[in-house]
PDB file of N, CA and C in Angstrom:
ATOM      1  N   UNK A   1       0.807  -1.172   0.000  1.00  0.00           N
ATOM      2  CA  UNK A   1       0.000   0.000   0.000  1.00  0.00           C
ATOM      3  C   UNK A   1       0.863   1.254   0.000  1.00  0.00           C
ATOM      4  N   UNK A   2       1.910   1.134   0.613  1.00  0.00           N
ATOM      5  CA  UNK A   2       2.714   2.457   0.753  1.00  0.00           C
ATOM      6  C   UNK A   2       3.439   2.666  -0.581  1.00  0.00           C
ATOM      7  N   UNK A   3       3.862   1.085  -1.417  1.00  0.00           N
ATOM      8  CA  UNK A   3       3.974   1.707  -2.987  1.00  0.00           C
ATOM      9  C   UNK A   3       2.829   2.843  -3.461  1.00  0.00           C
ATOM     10  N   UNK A   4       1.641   1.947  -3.249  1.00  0.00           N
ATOM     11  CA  UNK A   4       0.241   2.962  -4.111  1.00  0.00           C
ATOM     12  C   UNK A   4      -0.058   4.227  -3.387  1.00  0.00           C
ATOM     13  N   UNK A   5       0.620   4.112  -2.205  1.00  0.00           N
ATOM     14  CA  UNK A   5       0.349   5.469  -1.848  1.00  0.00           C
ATOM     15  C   UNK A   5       1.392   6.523  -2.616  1.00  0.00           C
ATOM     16  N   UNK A   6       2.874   6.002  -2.552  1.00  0.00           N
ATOM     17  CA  UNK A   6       3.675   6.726  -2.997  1.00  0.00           C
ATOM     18  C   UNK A   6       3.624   7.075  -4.413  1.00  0.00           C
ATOM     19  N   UNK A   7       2.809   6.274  -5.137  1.00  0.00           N
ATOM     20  CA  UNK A   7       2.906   6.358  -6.255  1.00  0.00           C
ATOM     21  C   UNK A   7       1.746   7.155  -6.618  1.00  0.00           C
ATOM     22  N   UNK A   8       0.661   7.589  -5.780  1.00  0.00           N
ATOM     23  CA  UNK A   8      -0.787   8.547  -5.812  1.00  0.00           C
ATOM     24  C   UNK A   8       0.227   9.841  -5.915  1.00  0.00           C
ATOM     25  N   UNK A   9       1.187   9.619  -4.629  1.00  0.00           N
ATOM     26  CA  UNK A   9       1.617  10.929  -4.154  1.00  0.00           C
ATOM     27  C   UNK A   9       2.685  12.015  -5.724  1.00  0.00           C
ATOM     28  N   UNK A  10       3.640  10.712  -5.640  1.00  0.00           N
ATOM     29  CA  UNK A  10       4.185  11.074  -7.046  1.00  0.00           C
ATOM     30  C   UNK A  10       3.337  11.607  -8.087  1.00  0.00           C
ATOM     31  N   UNK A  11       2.227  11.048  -8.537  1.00  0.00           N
ATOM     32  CA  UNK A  11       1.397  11.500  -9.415  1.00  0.00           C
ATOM     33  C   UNK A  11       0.642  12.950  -9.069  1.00  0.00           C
ATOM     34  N   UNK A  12       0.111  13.181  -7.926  1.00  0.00           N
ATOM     35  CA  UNK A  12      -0.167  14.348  -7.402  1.00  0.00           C
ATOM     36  C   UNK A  12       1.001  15.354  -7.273  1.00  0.00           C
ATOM     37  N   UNK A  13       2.062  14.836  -7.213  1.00  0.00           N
ATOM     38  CA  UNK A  13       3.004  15.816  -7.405  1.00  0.00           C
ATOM     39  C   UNK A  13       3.028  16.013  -8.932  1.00  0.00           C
ATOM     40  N   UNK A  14       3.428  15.311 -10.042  1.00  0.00           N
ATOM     41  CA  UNK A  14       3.256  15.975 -11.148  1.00  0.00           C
ATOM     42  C   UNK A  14       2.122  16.695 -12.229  1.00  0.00           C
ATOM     43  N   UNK A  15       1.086  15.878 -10.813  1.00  0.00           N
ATOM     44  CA  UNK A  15      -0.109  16.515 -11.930  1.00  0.00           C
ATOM     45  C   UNK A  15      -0.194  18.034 -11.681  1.00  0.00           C
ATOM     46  N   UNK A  16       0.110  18.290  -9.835  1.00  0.00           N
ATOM     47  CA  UNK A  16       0.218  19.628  -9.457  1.00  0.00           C
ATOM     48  C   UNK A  16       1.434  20.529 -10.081  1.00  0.00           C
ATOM     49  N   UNK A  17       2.647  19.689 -10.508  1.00  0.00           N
ATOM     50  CA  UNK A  17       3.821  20.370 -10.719  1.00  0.00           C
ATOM     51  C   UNK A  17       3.258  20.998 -12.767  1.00  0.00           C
ATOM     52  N   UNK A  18       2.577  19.482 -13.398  1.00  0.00           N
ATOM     53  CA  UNK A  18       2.094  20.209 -14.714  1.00  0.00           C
ATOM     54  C   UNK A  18       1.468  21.430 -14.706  1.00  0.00           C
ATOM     55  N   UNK A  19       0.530  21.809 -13.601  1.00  0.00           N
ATOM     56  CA  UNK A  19      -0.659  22.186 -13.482  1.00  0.00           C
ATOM     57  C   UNK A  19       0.053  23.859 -13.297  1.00  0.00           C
ATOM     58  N   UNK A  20       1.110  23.635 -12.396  1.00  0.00           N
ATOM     59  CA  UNK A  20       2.270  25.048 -11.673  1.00  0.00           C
ATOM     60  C   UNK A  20       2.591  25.249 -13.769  1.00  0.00           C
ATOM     61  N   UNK A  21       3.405  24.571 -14.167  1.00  0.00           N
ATOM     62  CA  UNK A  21       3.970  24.994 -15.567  1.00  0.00           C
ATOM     63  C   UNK A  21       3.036  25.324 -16.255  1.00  0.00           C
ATOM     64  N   UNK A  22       1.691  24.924 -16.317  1.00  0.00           N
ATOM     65  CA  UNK A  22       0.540  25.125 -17.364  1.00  0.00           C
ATOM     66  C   UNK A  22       0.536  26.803 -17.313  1.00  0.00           C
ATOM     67  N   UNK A  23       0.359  27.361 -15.675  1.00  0.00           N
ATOM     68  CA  UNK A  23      -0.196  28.387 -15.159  1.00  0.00           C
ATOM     69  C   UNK A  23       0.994  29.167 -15.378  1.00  0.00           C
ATOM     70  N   UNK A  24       2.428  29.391 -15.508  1.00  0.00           N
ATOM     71  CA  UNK A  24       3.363  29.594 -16.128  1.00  0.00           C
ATOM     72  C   UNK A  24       3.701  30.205 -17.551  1.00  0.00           C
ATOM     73  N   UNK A  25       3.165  28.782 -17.918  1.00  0.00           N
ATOM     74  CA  UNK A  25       3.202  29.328 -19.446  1.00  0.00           C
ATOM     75  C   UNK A  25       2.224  30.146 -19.785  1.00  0.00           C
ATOM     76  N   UNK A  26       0.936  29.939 -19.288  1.00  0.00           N
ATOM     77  CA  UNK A  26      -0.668  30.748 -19.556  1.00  0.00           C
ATOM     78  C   UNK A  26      -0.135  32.677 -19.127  1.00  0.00           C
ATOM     79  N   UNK A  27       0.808  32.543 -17.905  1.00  0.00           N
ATOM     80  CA  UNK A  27       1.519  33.925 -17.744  1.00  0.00           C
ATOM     81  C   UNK A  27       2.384  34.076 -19.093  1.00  0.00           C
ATOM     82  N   UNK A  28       3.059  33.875 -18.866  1.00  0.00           N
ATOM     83  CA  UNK A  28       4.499  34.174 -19.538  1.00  0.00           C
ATOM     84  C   UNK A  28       3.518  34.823 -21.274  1.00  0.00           C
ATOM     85  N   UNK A  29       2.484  33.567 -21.566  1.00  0.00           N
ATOM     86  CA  UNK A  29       1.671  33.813 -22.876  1.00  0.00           C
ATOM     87  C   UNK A  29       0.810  35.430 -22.451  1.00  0.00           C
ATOM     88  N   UNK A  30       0.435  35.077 -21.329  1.00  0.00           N
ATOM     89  CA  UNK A  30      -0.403  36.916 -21.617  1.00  0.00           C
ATOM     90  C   UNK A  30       0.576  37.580 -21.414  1.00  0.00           C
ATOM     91  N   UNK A  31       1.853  37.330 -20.576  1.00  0.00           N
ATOM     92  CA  UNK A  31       3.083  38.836 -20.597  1.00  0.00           C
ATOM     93  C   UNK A  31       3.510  39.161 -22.108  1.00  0.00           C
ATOM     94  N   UNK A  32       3.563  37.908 -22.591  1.00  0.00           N
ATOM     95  CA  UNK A  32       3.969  38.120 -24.425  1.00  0.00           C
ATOM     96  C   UNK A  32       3.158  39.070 -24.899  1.00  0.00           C
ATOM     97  N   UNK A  33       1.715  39.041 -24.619  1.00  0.00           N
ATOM     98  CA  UNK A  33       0.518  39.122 -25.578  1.00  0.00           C
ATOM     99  C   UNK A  33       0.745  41.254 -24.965  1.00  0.00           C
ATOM    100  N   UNK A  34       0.926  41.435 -23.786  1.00  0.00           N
ATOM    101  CA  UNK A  34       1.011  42.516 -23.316  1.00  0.00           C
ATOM    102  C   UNK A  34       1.715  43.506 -23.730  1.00  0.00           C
ATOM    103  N   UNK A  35       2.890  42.621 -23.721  1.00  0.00           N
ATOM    104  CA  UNK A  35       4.632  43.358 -24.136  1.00  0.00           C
ATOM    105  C   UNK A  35       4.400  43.334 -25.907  1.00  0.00           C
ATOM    106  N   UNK A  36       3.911  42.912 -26.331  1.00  0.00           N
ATOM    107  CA  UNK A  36       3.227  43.234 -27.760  1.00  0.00           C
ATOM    108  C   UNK A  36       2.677  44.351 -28.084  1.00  0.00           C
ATOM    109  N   UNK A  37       1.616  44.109 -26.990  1.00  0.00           N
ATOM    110  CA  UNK A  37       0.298  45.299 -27.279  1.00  0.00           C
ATOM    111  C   UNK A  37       1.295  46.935 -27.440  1.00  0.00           C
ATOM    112  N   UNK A  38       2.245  46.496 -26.279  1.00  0.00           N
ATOM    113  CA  UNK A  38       3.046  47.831 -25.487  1.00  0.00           C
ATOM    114  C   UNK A  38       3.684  48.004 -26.950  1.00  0.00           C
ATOM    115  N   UNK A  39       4.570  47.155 -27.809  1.00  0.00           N
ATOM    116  CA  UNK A  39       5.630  47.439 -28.681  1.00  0.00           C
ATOM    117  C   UNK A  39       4.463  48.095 -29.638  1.00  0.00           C
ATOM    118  N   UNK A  40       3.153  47.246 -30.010  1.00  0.00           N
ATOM    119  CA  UNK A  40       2.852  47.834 -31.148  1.00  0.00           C
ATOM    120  C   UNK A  40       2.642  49.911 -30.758  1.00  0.00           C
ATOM    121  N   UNK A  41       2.083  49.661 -29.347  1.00  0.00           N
ATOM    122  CA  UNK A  41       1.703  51.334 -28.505  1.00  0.00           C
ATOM    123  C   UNK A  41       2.636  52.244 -29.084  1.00  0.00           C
ATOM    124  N   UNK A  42       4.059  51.932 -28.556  1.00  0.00           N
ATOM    125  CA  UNK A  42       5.214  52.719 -28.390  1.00  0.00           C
ATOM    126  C   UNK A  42       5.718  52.964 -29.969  1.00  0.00           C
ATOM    127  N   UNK A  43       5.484  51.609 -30.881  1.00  0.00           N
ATOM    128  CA  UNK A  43       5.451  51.809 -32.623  1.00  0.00           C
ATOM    129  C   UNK A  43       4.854  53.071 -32.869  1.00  0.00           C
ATOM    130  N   UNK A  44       3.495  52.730 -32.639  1.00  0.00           N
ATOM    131  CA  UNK A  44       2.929  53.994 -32.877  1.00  0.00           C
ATOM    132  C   UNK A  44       2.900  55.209 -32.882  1.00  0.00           C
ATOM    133  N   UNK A  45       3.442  55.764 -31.063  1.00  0.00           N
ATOM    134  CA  UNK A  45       3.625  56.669 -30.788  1.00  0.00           C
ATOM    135  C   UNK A  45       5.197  57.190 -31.638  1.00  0.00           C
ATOM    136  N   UNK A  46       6.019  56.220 -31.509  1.00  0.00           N
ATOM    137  CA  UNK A  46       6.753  56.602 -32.607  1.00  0.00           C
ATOM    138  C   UNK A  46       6.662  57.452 -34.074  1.00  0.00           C
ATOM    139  N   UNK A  47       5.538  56.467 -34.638  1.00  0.00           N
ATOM    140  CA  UNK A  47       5.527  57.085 -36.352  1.00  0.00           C
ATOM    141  C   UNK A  47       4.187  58.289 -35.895  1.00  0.00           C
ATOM    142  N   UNK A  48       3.631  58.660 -35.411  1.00  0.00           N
ATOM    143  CA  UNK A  48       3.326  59.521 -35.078  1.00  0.00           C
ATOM    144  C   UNK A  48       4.097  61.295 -34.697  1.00  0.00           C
ATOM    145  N   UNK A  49       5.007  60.608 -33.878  1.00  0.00           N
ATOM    146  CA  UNK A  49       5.809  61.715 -33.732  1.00  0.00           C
ATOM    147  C   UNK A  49       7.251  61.897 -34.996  1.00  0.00           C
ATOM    148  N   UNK A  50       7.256  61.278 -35.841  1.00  0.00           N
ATOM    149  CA  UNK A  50       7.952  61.320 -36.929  1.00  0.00           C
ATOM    150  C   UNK A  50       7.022  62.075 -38.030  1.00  0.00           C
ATOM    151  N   UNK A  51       5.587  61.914 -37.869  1.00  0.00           N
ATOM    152  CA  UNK A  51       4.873  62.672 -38.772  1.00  0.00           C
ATOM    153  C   UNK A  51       4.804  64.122 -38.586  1.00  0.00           C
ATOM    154  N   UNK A  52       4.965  64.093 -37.268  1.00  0.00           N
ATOM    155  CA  UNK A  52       4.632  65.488 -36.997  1.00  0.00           C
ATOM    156  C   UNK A  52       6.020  66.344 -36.662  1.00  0.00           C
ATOM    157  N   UNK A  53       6.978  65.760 -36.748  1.00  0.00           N
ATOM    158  CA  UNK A  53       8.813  65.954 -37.125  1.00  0.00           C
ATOM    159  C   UNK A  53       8.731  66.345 -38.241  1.00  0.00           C
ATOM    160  N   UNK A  54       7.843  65.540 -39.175  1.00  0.00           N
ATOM    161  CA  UNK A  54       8.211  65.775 -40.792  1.00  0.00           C
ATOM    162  C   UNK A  54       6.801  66.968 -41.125  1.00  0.00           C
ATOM    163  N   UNK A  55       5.946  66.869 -40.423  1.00  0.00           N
ATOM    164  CA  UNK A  55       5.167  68.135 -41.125  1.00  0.00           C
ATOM    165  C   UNK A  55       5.795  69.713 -40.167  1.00  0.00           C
ATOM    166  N   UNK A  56       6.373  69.283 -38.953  1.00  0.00           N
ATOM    167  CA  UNK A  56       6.898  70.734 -38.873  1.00  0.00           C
ATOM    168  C   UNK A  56       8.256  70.971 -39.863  1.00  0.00           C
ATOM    169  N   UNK A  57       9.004  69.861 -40.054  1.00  0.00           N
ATOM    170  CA  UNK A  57      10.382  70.258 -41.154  1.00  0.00           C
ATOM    171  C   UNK A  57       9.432  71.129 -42.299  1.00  0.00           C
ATOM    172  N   UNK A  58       8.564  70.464 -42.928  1.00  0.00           N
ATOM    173  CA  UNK A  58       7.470  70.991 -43.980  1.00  0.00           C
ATOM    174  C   UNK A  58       7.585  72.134 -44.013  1.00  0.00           C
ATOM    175  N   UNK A  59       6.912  72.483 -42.366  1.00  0.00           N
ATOM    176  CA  UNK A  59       6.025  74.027 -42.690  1.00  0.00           C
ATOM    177  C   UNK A  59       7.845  74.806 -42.419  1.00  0.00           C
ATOM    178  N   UNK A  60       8.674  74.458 -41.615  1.00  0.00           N
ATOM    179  CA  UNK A  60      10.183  74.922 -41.941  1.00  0.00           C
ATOM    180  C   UNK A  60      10.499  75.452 -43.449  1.00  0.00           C
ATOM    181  N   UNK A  61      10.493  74.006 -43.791  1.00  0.00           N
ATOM    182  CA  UNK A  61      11.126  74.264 -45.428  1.00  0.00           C
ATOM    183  C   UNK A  61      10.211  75.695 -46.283  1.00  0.00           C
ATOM    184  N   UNK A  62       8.993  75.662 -46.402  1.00  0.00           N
ATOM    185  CA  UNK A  62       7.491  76.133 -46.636  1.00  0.00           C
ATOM    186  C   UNK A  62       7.965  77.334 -46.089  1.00  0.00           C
ATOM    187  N   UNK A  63       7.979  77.960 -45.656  1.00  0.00           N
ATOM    188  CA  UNK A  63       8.251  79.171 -44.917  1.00  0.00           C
ATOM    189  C   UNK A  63       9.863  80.035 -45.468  1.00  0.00           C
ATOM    190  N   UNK A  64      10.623  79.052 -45.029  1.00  0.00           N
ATOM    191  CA  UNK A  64      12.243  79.339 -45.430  1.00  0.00           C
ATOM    192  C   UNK A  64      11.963  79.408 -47.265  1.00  0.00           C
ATOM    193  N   UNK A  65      11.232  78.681 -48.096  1.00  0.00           N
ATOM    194  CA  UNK A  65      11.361  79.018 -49.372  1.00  0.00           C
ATOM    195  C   UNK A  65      10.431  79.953 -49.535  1.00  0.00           C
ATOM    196  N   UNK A  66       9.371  80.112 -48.608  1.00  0.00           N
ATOM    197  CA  UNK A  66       8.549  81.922 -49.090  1.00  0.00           C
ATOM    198  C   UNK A  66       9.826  82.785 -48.842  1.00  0.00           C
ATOM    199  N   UNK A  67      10.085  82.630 -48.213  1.00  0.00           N
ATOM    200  CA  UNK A  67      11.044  84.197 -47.410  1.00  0.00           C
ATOM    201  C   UNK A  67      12.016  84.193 -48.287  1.00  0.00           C
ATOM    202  N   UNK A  68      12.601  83.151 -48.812  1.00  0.00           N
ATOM    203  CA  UNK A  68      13.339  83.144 -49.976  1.00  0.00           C
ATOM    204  C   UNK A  68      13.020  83.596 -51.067  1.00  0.00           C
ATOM    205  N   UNK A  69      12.011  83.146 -51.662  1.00  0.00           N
ATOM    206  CA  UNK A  69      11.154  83.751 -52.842  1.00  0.00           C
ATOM    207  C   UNK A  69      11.166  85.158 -52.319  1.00  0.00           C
ATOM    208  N   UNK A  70      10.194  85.638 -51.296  1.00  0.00           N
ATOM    209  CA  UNK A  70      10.100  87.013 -51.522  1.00  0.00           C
ATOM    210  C   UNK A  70      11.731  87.578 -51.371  1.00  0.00           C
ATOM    211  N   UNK A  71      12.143  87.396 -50.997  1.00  0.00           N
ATOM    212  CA  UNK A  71      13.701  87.921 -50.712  1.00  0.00           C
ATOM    213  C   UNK A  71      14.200  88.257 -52.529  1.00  0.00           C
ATOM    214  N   UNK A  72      14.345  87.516 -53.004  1.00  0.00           N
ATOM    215  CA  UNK A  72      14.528  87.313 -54.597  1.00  0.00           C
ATOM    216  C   UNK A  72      13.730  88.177 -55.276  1.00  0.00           C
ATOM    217  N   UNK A  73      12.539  88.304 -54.682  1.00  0.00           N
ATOM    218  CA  UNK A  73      11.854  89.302 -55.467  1.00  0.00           C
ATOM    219  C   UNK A  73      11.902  90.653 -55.278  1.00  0.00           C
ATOM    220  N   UNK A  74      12.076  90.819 -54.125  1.00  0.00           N
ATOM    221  CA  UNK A  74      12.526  92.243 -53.491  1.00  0.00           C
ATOM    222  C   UNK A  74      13.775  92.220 -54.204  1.00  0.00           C
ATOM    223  N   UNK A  75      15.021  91.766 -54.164  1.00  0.00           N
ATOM    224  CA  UNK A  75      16.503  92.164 -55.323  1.00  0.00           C
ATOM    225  C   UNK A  75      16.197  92.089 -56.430  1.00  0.00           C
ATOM    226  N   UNK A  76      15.424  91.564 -57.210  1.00  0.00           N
ATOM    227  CA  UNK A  76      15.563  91.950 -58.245  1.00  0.00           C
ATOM    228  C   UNK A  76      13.966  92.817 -58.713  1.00  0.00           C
ATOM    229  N   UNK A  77      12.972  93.606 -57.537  1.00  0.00           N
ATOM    230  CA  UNK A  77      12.844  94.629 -58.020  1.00  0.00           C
ATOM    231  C   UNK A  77      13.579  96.077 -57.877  1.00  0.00           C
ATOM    232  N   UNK A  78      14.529  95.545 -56.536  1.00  0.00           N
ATOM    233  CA  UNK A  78      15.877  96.549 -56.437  1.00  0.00           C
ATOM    234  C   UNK A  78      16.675  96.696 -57.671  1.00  0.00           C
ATOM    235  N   UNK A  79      17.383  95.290 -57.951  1.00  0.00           N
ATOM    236  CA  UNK A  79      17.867  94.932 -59.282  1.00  0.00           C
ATOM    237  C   UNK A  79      17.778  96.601 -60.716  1.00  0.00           C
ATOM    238  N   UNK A  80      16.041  96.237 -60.906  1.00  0.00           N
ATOM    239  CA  UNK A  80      15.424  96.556 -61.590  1.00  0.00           C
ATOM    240  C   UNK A  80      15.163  98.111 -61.371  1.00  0.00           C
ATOM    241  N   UNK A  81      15.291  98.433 -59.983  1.00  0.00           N
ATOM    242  CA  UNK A  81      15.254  99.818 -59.726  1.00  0.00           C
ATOM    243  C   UNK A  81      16.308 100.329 -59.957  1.00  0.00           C
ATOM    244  N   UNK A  82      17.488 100.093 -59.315  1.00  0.00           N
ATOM    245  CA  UNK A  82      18.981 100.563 -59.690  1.00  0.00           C
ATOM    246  C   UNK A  82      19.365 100.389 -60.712  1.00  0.00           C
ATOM    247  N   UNK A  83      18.633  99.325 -61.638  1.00  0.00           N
ATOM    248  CA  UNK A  83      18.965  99.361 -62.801  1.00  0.00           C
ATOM    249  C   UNK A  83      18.364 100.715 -63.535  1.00  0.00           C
ATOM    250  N   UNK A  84      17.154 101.468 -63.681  1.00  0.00           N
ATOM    251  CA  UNK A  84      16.241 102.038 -63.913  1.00  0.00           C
ATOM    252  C   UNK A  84      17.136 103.605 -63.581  1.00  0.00           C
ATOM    253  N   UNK A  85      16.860 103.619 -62.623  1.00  0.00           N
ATOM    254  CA  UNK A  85      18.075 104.613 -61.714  1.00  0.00           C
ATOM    255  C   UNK A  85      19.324 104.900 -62.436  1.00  0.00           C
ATOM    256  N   UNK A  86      19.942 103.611 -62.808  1.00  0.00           N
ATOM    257  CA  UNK A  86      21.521 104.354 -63.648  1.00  0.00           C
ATOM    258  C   UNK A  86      20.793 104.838 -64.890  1.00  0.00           C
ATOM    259  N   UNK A  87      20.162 104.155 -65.860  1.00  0.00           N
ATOM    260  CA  UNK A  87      19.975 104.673 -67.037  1.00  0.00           C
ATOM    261  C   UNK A  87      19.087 106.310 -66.897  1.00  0.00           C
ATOM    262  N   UNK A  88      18.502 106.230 -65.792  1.00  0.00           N
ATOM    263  CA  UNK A  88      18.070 107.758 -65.895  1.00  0.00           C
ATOM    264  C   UNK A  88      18.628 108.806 -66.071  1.00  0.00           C
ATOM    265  N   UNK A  89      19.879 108.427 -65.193  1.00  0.00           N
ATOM    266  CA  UNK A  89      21.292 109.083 -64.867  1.00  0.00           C
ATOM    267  C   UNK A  89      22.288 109.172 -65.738  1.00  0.00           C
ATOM    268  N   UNK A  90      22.335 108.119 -66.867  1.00  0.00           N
ATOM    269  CA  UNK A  90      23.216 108.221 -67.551  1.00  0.00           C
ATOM    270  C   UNK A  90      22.205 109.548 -68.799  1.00  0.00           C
ATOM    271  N   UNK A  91      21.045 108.725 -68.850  1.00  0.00           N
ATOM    272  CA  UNK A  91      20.150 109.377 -69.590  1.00  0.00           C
ATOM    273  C   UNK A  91      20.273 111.207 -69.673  1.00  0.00           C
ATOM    274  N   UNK A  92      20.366 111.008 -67.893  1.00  0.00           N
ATOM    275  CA  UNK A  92      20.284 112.771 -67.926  1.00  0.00           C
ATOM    276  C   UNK A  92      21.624 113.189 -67.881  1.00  0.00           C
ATOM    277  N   UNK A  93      22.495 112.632 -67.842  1.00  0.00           N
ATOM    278  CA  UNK A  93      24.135 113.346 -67.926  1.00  0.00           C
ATOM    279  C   UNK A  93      23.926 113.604 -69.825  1.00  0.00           C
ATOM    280  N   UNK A  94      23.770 112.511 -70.630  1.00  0.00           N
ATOM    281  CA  UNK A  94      24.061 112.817 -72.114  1.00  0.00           C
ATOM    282  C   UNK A  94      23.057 113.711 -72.349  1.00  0.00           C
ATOM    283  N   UNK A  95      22.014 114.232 -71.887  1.00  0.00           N
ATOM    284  CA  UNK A  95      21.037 115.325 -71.979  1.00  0.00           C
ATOM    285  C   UNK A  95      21.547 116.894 -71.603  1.00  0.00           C
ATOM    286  N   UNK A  96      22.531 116.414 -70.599  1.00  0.00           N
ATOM    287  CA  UNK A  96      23.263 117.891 -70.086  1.00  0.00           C
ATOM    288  C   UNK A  96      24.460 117.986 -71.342  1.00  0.00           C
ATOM    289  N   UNK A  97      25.303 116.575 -71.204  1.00  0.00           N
ATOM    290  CA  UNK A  97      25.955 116.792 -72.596  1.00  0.00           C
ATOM    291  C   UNK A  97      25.420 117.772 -73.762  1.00  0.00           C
ATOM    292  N   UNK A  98      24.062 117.417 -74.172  1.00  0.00           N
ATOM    293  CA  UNK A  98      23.998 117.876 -75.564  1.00  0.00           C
ATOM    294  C   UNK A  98      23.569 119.166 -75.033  1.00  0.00           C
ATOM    295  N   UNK A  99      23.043 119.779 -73.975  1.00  0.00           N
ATOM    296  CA  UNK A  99      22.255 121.062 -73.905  1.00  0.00           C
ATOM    297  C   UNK A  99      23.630 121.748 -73.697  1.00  0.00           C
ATOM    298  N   UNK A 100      24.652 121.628 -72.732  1.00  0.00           N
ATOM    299  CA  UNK A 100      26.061 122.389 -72.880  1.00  0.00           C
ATOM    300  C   UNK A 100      26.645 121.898 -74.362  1.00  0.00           C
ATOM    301  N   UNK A 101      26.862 121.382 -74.993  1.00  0.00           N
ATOM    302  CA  UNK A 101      27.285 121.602 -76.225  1.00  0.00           C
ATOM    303  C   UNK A 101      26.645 122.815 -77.448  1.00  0.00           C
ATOM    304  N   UNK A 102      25.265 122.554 -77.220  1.00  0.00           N
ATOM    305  CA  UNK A 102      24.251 123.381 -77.728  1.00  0.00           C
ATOM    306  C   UNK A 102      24.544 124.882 -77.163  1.00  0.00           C
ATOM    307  N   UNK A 103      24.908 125.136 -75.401  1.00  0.00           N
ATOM    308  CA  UNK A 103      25.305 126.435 -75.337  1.00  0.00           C
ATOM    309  C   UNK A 103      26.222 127.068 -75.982  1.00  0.00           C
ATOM    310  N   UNK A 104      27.129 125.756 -75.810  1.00  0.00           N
ATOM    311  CA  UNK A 104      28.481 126.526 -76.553  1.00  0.00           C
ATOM    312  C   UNK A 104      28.537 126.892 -77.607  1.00  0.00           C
ATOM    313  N   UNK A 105      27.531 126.188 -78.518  1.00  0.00           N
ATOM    314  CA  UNK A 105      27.702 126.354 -79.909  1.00  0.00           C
ATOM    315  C   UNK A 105      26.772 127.896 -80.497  1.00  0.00           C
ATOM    316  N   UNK A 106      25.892 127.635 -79.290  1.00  0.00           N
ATOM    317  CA  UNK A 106      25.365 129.081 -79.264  1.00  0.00           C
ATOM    318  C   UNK A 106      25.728 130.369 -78.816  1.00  0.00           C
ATOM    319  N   UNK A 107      26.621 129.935 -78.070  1.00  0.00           N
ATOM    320  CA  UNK A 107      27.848 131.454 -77.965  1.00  0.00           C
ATOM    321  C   UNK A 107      28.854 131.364 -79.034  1.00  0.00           C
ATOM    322  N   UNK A 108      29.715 130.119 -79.073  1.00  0.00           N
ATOM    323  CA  UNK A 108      30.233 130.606 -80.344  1.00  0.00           C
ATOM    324  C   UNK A 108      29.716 131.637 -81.389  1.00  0.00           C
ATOM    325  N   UNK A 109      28.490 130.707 -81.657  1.00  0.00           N
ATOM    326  CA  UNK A 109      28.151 131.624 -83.154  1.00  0.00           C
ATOM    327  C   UNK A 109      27.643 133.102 -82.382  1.00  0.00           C
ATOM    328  N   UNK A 110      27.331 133.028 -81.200  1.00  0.00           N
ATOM    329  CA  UNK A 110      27.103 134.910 -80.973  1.00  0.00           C
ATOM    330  C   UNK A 110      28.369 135.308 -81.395  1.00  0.00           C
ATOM    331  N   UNK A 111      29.351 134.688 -80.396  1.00  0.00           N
ATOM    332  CA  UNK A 111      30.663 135.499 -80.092  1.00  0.00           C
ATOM    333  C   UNK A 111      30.902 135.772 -81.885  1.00  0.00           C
ATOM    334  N   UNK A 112      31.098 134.879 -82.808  1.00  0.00           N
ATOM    335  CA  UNK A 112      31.371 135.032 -83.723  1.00  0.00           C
ATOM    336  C   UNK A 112      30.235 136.125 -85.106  1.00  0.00           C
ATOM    337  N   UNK A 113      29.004 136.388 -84.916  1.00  0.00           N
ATOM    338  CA  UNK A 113      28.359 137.439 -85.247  1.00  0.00           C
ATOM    339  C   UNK A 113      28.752 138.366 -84.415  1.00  0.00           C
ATOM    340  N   UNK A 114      29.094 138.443 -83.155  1.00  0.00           N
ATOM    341  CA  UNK A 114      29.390 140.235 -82.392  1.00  0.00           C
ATOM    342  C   UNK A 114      30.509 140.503 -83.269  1.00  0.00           C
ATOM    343  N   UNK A 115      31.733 139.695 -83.291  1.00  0.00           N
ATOM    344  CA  UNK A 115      32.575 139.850 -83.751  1.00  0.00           C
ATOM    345  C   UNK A 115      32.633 140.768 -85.205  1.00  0.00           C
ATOM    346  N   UNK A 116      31.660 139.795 -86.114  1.00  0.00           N
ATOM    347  CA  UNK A 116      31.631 140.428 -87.438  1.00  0.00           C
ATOM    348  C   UNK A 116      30.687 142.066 -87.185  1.00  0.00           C
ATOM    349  N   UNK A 117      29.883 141.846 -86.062  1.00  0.00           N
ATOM    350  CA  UNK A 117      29.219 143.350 -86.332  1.00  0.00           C
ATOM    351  C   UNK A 117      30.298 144.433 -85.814  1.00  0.00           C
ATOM    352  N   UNK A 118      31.094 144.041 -85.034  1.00  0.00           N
ATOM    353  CA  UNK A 118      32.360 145.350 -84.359  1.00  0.00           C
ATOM    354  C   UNK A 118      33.215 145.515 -85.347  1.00  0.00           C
ATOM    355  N   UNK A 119      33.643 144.602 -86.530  1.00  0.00           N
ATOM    356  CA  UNK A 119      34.289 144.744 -88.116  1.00  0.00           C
ATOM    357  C   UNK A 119      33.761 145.560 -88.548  1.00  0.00           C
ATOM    358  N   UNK A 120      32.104 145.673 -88.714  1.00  0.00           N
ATOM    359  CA  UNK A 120      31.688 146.556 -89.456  1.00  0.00           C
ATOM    360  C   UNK A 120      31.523 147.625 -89.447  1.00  0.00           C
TER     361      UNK A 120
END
């Protein structure tokens, strides 16, 4: 009898010891199932905050090429002004050119009629 007892006992020990590993693994399986849930969470929160990394670079870039653009456009309506500006300038120097040439040529020819009228 003390075989069949020992041998109940043995068996109660492994059915209890399966029973300990069953409840083990049934953990260890929902810690998996958890630590999952968490990786896919933290995935997420990841590409999330990469979207919104990449739409502020966006409105960065977006901004830095307005200010650029207008920047470009402001020099070259400067460009276009100083350009405007010399030719006025050159414009009005060869205008003084010809009006002092024109004086001179108009005193000459006085100087040169007084001349002939004090001959006469």
């Amino acid at each position: 009898m003390s075989a069949t007892n020992q041998l109940n006992t043995d068996m109660m020990k492994a059915i209890i010891h399966a029973k300990k590993m069953e409840d083990e693994q049934q953990c260890l399986k929902s810690r998996i199932v958890k630590l999952r849930k968490e990786e896919e969470k933290a995935n997420k929160r990841i590409k999330d905050m990469q979207r919104r990394q990449q739409f502020v670079r966006d409105i960065k870039n977006f901004k830095t090429d307005k200010f650029t653009m207008l920047q470009e456009r402001n020099n070259y309506h400067k460009f276009v002004e100083d350009n405007n500006r010399h030719k006025f300038n050159e414009d009005r120097n060869i205008a003084r050119q010809k009006i002092d040439s024109n004086i001179r040529a108009v005193r000459e020819r006085n100087k040169s009629q007084f001349v002939e009228i004090k001959s006469h």
